[in-house]
Structures are given as C-alpha cells and as structure tokens.
C-alpha atoms as a PDB file:
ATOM      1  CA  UNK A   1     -59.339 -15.349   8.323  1.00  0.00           C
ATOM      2  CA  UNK A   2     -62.440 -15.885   9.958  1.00  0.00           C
ATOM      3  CA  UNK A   3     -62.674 -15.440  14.042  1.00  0.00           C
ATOM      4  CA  UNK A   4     -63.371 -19.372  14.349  1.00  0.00           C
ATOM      5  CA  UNK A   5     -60.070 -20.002  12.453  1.00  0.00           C
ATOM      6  CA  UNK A   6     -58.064 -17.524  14.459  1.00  0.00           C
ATOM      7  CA  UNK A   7     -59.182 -18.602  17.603  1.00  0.00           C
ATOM      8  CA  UNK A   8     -58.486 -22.325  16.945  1.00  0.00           C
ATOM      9  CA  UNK A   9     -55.310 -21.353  15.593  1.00  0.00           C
ATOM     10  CA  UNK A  10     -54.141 -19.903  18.817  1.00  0.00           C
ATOM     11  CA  UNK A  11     -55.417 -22.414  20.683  1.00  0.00           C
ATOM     12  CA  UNK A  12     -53.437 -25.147  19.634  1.00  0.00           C
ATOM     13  CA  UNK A  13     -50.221 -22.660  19.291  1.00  0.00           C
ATOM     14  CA  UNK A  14     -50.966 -22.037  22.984  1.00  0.00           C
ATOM     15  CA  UNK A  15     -51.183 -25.961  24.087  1.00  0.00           C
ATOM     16  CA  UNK A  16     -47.941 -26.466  21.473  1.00  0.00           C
ATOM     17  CA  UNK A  17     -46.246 -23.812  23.522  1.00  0.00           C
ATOM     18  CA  UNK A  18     -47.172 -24.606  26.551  1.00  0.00           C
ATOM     19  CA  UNK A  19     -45.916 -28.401  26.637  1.00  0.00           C
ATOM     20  CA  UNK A  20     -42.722 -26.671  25.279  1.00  0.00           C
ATOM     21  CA  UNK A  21     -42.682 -24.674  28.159  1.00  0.00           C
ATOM     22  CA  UNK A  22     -43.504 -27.055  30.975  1.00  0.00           C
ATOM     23  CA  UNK A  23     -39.985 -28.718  31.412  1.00  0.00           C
ATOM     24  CA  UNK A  24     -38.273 -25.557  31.731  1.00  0.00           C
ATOM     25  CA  UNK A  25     -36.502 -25.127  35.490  1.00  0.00           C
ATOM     26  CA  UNK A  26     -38.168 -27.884  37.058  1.00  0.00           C
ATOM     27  CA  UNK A  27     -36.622 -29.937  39.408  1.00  0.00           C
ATOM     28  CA  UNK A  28     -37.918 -33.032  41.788  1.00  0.00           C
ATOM     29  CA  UNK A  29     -38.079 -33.292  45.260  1.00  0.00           C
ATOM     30  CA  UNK A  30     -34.772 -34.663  45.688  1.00  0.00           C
ATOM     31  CA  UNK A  31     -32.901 -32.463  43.544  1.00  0.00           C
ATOM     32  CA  UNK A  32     -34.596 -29.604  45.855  1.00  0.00           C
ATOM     33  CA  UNK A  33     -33.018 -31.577  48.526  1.00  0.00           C
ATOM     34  CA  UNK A  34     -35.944 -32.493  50.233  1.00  0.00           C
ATOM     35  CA  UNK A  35     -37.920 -35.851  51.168  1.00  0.00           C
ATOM     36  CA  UNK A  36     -40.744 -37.230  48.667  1.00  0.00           C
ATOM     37  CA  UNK A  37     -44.124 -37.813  50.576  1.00  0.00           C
ATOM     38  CA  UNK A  38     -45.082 -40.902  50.473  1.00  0.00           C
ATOM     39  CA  UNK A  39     -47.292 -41.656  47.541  1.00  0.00           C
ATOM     40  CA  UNK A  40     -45.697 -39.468  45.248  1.00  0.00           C
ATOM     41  CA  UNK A  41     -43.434 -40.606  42.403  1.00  0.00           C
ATOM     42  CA  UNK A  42     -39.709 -39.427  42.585  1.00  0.00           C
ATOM     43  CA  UNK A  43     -39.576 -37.856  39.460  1.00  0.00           C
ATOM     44  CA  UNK A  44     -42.753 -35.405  40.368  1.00  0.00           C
ATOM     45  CA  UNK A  45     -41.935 -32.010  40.089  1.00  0.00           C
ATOM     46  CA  UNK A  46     -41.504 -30.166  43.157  1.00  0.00           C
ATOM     47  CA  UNK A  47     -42.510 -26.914  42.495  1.00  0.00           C
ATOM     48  CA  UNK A  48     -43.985 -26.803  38.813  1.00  0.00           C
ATOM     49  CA  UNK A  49     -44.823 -22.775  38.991  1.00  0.00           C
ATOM     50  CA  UNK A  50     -47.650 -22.999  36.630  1.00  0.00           C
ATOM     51  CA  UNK A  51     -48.959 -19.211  36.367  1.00  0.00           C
ATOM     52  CA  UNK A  52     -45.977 -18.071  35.633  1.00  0.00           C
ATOM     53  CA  UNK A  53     -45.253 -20.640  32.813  1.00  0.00           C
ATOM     54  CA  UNK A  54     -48.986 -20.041  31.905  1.00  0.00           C
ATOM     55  CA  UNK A  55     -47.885 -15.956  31.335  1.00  0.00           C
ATOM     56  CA  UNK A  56     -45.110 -16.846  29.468  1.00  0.00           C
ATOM     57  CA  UNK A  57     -46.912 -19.759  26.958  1.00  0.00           C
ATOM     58  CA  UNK A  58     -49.550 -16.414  26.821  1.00  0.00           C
ATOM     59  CA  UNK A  59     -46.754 -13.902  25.760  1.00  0.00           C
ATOM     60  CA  UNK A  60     -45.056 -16.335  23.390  1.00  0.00           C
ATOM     61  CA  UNK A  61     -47.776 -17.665  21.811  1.00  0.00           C
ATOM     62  CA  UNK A  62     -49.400 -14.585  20.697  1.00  0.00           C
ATOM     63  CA  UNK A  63     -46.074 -13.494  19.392  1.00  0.00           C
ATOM     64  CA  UNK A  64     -46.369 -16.815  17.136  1.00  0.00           C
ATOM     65  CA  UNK A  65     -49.707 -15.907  16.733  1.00  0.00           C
ATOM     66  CA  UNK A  66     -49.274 -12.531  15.139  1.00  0.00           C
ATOM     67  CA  UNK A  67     -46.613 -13.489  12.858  1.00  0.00           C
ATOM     68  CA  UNK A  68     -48.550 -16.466  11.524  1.00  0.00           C
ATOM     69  CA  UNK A  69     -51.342 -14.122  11.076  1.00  0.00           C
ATOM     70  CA  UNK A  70     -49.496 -11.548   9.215  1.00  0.00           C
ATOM     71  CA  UNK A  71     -48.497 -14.112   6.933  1.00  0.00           C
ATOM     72  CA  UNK A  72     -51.916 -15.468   6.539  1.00  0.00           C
ATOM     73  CA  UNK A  73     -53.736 -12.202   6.063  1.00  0.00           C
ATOM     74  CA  UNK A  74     -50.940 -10.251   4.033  1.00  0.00           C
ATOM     75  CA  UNK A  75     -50.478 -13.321   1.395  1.00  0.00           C
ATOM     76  CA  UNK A  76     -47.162 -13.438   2.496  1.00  0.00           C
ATOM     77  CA  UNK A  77     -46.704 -17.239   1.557  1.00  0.00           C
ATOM     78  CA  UNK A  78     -49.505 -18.697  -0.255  1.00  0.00           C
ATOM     79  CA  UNK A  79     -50.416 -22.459  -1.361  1.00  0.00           C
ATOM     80  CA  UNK A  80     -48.652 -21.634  -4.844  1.00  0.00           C
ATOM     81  CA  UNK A  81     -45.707 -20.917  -3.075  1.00  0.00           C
ATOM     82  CA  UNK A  82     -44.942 -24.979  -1.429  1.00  0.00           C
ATOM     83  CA  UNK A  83     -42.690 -26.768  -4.119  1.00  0.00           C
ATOM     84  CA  UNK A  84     -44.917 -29.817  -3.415  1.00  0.00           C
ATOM     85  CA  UNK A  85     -48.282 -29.067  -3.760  1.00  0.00           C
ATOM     86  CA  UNK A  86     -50.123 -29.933  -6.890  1.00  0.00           C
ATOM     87  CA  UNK A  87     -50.792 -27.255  -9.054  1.00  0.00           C
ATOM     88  CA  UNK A  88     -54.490 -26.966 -10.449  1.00  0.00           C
ATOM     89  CA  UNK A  89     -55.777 -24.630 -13.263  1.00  0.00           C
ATOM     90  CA  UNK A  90     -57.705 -21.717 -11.694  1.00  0.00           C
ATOM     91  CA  UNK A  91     -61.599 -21.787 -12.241  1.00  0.00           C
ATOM     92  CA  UNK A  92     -63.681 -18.809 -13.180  1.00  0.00           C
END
C-alpha cells in the first residue's frame, strides 16, 4: 500500500465517519428551550460541539483505518476471495 493510497483511504473513512457522527446529541434551539434568533432556521443545531465530534471521527476512524489496513497489507481477503468477481488466468 503505497502512502498516497493510505492517506486517501483515511480520508474518505474520516469524512464517512464524520457525517455518521454529526447527528449524534444534537438538539435545536427549542428543544434547548431557548428562543431562535431571528434569521436562523428552527431546525439549526444549537450547540453542534464540533471538536469534540472531530476527536471522536479521529479515534474511530483510525480504528477503521487500521483494521482495513491489516487486511490490505496481510492478504487477509484478496480479489480471489469475492464470489463475484471474474476470474482471469494469471500471466507470467
């Protein structure tokens, strides 16, 4: 796995993760029982705590990270191993 791949590859487990995570424990302005400011739209989130959702995507991710790494680098599953790939005659 080449550092180009690896860093990609966490990348996009990282944005995956973090829409995932965004949802989690947030509540509107109302539901904090307080008054929406003019301009703002009801279902806004009142207090979205983004660093520590931003630790958390972090933590998780690299978890997913490692374990699809393991697999990658250790042959764990390879192509050969998906029922419905096509199977080609190696070349030498």
């Amino acid at each position: 796995m080449t550092i180009a791949f690896a860093l990609a590859l966490y990348f996009i487990i990282w944005w995956i993760v973090l829409f995932a995570m965004l949802p989690i424990g947030v509540r509107t302005s109302e539901e904090a029982g307080e008054k929406t400011a003019p301009g703002t739209a009801e279902s806004a989130p009142h207090m979205p705590n983004l660093l520590p959702k931003m630790v958390a995507t972090t933590v998780v991710s690299s978890i997913i990270f490692a374990a699809l790494y393991a697999i990658i680098v250790h042959h764990v599953i390879t192509l050969d191993d998906i029922p419905f790939f096509p199977r080609y005659d190696r070349v030498q």
